[in-house]
Structures are given as C-alpha cells and as structure tokens.
PDB file of N, CA and C in Angstrom:
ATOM      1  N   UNK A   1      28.110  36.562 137.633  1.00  0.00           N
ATOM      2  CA  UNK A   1      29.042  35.760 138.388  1.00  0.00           C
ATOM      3  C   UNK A   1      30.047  36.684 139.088  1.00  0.00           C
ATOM      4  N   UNK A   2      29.965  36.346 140.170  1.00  0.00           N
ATOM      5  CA  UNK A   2      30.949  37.427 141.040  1.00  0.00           C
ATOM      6  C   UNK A   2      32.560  36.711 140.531  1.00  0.00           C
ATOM      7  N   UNK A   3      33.503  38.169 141.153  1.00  0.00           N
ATOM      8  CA  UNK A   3      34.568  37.567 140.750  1.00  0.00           C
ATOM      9  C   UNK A   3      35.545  36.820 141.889  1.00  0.00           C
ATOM     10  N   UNK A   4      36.350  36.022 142.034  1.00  0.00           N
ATOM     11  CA  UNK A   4      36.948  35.142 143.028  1.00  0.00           C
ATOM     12  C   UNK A   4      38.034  36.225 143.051  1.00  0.00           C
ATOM     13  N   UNK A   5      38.729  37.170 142.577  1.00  0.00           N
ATOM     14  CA  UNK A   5      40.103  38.051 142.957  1.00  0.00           C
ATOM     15  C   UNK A   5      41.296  37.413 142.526  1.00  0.00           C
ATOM     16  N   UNK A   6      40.816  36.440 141.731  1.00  0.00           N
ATOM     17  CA  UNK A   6      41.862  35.618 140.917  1.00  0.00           C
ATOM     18  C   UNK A   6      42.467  35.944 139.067  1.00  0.00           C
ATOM     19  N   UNK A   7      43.351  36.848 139.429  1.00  0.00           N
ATOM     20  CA  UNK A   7      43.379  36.595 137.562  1.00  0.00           C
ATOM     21  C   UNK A   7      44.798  35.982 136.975  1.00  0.00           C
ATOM     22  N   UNK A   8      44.531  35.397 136.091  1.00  0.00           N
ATOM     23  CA  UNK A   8      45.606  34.186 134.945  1.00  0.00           C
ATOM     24  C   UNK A   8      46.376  35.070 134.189  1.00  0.00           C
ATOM     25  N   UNK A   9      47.639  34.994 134.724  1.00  0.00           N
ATOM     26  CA  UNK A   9      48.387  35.821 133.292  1.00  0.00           C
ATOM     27  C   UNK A   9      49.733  34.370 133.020  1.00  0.00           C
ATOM     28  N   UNK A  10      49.618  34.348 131.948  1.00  0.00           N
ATOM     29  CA  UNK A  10      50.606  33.262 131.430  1.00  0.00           C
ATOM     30  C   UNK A  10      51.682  33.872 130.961  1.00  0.00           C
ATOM     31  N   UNK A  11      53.345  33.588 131.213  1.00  0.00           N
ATOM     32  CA  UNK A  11      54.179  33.772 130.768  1.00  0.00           C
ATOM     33  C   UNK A  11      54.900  32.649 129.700  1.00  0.00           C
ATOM     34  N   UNK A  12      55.377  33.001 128.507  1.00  0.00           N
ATOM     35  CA  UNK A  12      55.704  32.454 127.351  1.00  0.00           C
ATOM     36  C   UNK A  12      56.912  32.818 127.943  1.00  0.00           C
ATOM     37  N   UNK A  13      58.198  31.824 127.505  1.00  0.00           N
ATOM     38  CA  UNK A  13      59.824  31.812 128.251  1.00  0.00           C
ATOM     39  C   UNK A  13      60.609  30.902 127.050  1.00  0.00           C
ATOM     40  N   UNK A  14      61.210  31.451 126.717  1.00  0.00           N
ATOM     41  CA  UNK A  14      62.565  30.715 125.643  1.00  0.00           C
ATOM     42  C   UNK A  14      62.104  30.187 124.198  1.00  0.00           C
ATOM     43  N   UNK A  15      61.151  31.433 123.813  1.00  0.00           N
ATOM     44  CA  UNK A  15      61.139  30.999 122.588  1.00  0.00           C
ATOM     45  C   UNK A  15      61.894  31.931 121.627  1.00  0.00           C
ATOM     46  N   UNK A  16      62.414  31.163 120.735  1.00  0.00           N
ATOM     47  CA  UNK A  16      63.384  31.528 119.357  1.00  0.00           C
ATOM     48  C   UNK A  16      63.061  32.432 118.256  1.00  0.00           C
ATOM     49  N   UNK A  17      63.044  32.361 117.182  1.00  0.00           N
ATOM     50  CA  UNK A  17      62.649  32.699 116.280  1.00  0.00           C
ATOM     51  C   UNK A  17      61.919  34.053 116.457  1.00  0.00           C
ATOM     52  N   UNK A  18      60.628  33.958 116.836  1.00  0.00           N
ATOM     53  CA  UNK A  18      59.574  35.132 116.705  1.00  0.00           C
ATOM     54  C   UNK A  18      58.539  35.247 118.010  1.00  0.00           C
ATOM     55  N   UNK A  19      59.153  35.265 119.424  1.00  0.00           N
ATOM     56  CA  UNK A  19      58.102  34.713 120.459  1.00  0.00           C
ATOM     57  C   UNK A  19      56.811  35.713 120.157  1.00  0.00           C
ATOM     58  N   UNK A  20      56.887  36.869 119.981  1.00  0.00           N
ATOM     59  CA  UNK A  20      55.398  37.383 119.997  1.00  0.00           C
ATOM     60  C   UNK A  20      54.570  36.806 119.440  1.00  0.00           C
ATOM     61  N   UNK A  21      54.574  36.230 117.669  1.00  0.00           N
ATOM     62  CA  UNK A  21      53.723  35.554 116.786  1.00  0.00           C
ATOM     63  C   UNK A  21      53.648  34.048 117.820  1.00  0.00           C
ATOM     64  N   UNK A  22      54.674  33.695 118.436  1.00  0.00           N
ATOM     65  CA  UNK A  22      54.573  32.288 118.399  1.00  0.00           C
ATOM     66  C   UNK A  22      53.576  32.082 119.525  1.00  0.00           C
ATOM     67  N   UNK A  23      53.376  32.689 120.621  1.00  0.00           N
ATOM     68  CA  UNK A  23      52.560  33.380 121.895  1.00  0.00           C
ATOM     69  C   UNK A  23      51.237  33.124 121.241  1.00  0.00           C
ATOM     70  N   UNK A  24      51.141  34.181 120.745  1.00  0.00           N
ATOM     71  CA  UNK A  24      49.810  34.437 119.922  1.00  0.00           C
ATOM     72  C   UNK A  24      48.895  33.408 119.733  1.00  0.00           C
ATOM     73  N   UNK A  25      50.258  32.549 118.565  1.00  0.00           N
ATOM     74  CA  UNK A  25      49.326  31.246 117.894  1.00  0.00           C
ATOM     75  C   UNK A  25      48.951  30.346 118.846  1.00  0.00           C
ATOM     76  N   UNK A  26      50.567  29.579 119.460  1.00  0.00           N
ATOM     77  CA  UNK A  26      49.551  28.921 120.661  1.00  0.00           C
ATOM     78  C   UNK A  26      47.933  29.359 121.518  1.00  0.00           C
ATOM     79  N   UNK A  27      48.398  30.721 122.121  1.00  0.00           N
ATOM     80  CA  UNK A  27      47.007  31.114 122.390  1.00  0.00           C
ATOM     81  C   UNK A  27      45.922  30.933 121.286  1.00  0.00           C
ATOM     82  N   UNK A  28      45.621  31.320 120.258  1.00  0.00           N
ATOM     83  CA  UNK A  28      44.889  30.946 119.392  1.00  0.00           C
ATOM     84  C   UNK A  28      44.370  29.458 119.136  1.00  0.00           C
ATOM     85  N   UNK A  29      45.158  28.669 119.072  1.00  0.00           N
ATOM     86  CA  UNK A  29      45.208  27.402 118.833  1.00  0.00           C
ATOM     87  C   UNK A  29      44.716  26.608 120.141  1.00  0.00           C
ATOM     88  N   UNK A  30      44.714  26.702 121.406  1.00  0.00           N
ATOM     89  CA  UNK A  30      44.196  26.940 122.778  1.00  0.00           C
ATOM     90  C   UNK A  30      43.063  27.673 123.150  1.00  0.00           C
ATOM     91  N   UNK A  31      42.614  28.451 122.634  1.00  0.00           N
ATOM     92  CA  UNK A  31      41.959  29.127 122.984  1.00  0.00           C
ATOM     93  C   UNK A  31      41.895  29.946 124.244  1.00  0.00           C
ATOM     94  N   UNK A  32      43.237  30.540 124.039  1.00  0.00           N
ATOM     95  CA  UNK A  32      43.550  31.203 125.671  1.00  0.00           C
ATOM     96  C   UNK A  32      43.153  32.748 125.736  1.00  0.00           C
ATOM     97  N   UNK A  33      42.481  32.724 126.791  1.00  0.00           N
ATOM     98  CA  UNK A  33      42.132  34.450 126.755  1.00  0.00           C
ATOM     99  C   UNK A  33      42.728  34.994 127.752  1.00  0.00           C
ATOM    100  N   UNK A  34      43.684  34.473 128.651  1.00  0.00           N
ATOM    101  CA  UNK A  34      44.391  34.885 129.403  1.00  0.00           C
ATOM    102  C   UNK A  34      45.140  35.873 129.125  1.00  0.00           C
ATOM    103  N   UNK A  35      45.617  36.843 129.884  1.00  0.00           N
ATOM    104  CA  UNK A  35      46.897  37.871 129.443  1.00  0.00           C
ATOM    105  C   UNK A  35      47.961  36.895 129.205  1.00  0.00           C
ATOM    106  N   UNK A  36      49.070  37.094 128.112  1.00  0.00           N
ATOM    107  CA  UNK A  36      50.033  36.168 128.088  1.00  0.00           C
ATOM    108  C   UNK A  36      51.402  37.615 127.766  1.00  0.00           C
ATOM    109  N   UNK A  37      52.196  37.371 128.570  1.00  0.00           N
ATOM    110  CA  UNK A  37      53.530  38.201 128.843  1.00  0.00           C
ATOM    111  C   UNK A  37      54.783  37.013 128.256  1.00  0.00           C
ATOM    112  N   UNK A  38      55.543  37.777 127.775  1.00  0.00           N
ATOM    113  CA  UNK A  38      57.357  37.461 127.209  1.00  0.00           C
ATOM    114  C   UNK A  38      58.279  37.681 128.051  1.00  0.00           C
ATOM    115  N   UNK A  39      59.179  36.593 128.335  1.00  0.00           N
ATOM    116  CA  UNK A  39      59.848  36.368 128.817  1.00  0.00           C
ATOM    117  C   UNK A  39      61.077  36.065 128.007  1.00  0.00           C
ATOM    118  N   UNK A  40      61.224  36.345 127.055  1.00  0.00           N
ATOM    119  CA  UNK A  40      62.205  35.981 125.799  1.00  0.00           C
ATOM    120  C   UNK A  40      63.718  35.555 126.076  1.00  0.00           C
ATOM    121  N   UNK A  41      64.232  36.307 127.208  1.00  0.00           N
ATOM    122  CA  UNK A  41      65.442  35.702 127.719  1.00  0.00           C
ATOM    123  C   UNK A  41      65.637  35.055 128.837  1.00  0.00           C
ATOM    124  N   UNK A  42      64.838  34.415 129.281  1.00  0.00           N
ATOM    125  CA  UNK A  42      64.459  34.043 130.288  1.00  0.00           C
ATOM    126  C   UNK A  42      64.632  33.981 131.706  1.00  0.00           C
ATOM    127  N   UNK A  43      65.344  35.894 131.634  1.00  0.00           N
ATOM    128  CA  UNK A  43      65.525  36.072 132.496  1.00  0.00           C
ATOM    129  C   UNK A  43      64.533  36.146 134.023  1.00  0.00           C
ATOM    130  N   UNK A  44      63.201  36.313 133.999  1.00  0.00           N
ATOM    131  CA  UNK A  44      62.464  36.458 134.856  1.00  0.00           C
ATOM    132  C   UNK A  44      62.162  34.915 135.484  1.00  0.00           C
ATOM    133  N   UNK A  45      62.226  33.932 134.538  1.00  0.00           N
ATOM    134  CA  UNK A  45      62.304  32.850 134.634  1.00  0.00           C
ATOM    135  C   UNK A  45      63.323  32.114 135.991  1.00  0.00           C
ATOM    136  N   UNK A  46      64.481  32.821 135.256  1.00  0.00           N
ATOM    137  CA  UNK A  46      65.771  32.324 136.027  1.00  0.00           C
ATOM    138  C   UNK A  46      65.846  33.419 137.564  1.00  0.00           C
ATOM    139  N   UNK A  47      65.054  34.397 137.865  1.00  0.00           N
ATOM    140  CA  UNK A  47      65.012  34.761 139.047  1.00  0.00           C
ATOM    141  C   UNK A  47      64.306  33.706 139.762  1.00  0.00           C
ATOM    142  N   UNK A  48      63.132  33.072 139.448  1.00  0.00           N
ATOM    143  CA  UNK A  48      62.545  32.609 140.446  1.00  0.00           C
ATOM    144  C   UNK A  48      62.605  30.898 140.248  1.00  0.00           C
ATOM    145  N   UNK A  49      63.977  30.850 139.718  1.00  0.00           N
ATOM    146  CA  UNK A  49      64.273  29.153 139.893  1.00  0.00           C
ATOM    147  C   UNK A  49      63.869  28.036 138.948  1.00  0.00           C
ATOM    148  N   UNK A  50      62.806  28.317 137.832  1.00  0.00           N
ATOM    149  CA  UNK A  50      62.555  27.544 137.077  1.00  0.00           C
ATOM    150  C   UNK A  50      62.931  27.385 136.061  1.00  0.00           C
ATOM    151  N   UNK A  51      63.108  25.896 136.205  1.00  0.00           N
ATOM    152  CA  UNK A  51      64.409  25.194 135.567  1.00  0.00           C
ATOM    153  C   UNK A  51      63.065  24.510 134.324  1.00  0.00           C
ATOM    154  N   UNK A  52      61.845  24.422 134.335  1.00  0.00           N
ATOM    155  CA  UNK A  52      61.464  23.843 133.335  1.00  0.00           C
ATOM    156  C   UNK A  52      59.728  24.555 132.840  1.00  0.00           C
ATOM    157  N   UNK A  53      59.194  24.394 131.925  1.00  0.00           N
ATOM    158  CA  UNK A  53      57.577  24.458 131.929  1.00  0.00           C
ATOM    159  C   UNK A  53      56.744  23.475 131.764  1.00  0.00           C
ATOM    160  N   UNK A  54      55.971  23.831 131.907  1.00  0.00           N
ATOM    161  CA  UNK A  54      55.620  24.795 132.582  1.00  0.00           C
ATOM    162  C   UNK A  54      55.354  24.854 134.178  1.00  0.00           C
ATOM    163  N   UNK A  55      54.954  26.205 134.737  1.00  0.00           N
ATOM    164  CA  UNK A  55      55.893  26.120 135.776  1.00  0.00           C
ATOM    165  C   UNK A  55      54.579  26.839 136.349  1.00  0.00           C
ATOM    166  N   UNK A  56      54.202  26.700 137.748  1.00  0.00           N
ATOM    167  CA  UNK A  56      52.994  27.339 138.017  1.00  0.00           C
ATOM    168  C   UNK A  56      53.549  28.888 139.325  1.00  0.00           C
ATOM    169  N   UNK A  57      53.134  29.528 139.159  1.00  0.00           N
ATOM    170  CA  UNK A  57      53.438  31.056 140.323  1.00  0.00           C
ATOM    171  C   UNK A  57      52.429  31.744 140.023  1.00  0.00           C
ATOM    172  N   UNK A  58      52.176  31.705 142.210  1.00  0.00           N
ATOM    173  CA  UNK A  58      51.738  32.613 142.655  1.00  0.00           C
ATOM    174  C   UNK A  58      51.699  33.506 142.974  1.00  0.00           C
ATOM    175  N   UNK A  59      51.061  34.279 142.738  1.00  0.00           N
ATOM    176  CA  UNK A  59      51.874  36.034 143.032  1.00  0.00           C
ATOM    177  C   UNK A  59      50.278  36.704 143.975  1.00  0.00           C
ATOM    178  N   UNK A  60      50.726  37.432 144.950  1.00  0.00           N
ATOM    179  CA  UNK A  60      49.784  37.623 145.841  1.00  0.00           C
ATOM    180  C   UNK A  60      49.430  39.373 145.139  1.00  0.00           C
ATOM    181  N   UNK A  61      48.530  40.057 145.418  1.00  0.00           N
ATOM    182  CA  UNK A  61      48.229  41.389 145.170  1.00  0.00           C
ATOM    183  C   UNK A  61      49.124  42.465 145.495  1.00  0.00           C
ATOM    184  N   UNK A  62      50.464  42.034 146.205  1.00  0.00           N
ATOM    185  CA  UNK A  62      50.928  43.066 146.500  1.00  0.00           C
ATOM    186  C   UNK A  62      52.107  43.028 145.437  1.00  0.00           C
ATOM    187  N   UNK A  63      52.031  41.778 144.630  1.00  0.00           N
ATOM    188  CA  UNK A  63      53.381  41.768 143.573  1.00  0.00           C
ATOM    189  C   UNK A  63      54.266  40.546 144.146  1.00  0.00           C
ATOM    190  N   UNK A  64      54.179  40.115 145.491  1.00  0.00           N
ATOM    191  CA  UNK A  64      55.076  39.059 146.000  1.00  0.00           C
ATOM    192  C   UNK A  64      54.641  38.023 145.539  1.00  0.00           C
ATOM    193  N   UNK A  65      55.632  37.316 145.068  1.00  0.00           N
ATOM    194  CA  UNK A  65      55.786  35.483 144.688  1.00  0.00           C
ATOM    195  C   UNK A  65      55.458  35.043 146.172  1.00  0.00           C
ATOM    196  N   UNK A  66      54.210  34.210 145.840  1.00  0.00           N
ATOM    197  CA  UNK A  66      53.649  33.426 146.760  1.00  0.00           C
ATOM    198  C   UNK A  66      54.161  31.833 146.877  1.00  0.00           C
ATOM    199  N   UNK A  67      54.128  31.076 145.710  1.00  0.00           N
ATOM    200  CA  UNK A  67      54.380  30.157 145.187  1.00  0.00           C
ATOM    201  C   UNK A  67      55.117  29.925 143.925  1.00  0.00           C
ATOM    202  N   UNK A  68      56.255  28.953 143.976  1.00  0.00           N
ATOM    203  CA  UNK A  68      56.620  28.502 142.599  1.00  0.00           C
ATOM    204  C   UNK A  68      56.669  27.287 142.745  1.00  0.00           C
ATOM    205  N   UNK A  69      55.768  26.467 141.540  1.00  0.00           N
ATOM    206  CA  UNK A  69      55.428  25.100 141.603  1.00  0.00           C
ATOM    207  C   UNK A  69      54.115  24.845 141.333  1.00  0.00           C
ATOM    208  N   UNK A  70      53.912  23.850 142.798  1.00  0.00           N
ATOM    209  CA  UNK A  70      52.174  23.371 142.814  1.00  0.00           C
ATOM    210  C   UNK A  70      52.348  22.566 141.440  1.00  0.00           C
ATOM    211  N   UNK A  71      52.510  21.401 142.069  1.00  0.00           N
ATOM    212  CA  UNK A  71      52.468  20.946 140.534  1.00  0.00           C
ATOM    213  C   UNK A  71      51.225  19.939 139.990  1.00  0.00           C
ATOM    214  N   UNK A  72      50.405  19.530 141.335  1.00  0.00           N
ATOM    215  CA  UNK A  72      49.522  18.543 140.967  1.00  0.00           C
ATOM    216  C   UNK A  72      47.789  19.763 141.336  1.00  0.00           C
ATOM    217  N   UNK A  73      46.680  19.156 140.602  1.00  0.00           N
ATOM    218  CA  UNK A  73      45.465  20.126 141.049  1.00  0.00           C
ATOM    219  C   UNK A  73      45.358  20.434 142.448  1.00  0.00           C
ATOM    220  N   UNK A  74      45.564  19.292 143.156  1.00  0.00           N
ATOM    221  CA  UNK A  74      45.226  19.588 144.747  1.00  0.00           C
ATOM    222  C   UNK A  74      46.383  20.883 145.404  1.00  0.00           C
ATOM    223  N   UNK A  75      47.259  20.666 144.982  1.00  0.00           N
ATOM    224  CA  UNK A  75      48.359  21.302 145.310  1.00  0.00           C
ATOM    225  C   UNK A  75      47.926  22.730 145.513  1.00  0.00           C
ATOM    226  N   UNK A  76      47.805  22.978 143.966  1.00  0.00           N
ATOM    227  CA  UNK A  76      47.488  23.921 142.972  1.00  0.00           C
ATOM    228  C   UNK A  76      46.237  24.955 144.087  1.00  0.00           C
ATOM    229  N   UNK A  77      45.144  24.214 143.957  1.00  0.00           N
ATOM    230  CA  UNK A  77      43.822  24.348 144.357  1.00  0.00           C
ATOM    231  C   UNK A  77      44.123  24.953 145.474  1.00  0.00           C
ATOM    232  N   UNK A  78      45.084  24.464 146.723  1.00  0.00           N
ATOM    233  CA  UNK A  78      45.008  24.599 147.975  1.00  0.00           C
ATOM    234  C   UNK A  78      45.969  25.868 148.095  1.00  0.00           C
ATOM    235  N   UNK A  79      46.994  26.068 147.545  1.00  0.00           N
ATOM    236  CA  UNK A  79      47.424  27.266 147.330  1.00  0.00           C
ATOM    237  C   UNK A  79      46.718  28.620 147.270  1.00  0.00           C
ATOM    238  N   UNK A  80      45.987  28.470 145.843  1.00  0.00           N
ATOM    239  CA  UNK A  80      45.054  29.326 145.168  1.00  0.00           C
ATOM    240  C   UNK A  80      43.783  29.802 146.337  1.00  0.00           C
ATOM    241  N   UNK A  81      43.200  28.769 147.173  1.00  0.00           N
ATOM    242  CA  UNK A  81      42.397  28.836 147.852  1.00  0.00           C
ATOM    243  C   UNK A  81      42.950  29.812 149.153  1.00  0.00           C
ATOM    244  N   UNK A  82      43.870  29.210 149.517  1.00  0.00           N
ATOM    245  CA  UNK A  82      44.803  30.132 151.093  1.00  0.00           C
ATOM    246  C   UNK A  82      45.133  31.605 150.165  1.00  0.00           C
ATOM    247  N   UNK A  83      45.824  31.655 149.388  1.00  0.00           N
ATOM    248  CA  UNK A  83      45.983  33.182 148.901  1.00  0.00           C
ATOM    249  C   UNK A  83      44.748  34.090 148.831  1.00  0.00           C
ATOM    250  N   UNK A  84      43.509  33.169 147.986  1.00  0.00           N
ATOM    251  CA  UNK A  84      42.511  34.486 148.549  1.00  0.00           C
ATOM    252  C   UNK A  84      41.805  34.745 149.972  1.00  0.00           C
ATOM    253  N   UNK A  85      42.441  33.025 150.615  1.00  0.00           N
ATOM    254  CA  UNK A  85      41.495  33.327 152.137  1.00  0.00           C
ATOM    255  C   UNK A  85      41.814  34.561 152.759  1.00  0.00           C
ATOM    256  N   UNK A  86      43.048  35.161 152.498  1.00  0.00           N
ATOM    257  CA  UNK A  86      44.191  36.142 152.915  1.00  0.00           C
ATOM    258  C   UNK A  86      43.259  37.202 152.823  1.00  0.00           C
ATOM    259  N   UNK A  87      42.870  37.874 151.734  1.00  0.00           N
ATOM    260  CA  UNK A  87      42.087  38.958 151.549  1.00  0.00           C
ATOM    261  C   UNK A  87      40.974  39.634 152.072  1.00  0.00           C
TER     262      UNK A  87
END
C-alpha cells in the first residue's frame, strides 16, 4: 500500500497526575498506534487557540499550522485532501 504523505501524531493536553502513564493507557485501551506527544501545560495548546478537545490541526510539511478545527468528517476530509493536493 503506497503511502498518502499523511501521518497522525496525537497530542495529550491537561492532564494531572501522571500524563505520560495516562497517554499510554488511553492509547492502549484504544488501540492507538499513532505517535502521541505531551502537552502537559498546555501551553502549545494555548498558542494555537484551543479552548477545548479534542481539537483537530493541520500542520503542512513545512511545520506550518494549516488548520485548527475541522470539526465534522467532510470538513476534516476536505482539508486533509487540499493539503496533500499541495505536494
């Protein structure tokens, strides 16, 4: 299967206690094989405006925020689709 130039990294944001373990388990419990990154103070969060989760961003290959939002599939889809038409 070829690859689409698309990859999933999930950010975990405002968790308490122990976010690394807590990351983890969800992923586990999900079955997420995605890269998943900490955001623990939520500061990266609060650069790019989101006020809640989860929260969807696009980030294009060069590192630029493409999108923050997309909140329904079509949305989502049509985004995702124009960012790689780009390439």
């Amino acid at each position: 299967m070829a690859r689409s130039g698309l990859d999933v990294i999930m950010i975990n944001v405002w968790e308490n206690a122990a976010p690394q373990v807590e990351a983890a388990d969800f992923a586990a419990v999900w079955d997420i094989g995605a890269t998943v990154l900490l955001d623990t103070t939520g500061g990266y969060a609060a650069r790019l405006g989101i006020r809640g989760v989860p929260t969807n961003v696009l980030v294009d290959d060069h590192g630029i925020v493409r999108m923050v939002g997309g909140t329904t599939p079509a949305e989502l889809d049509a985004a995702v689709r124009n960012l790689l038409a780009e390439d």
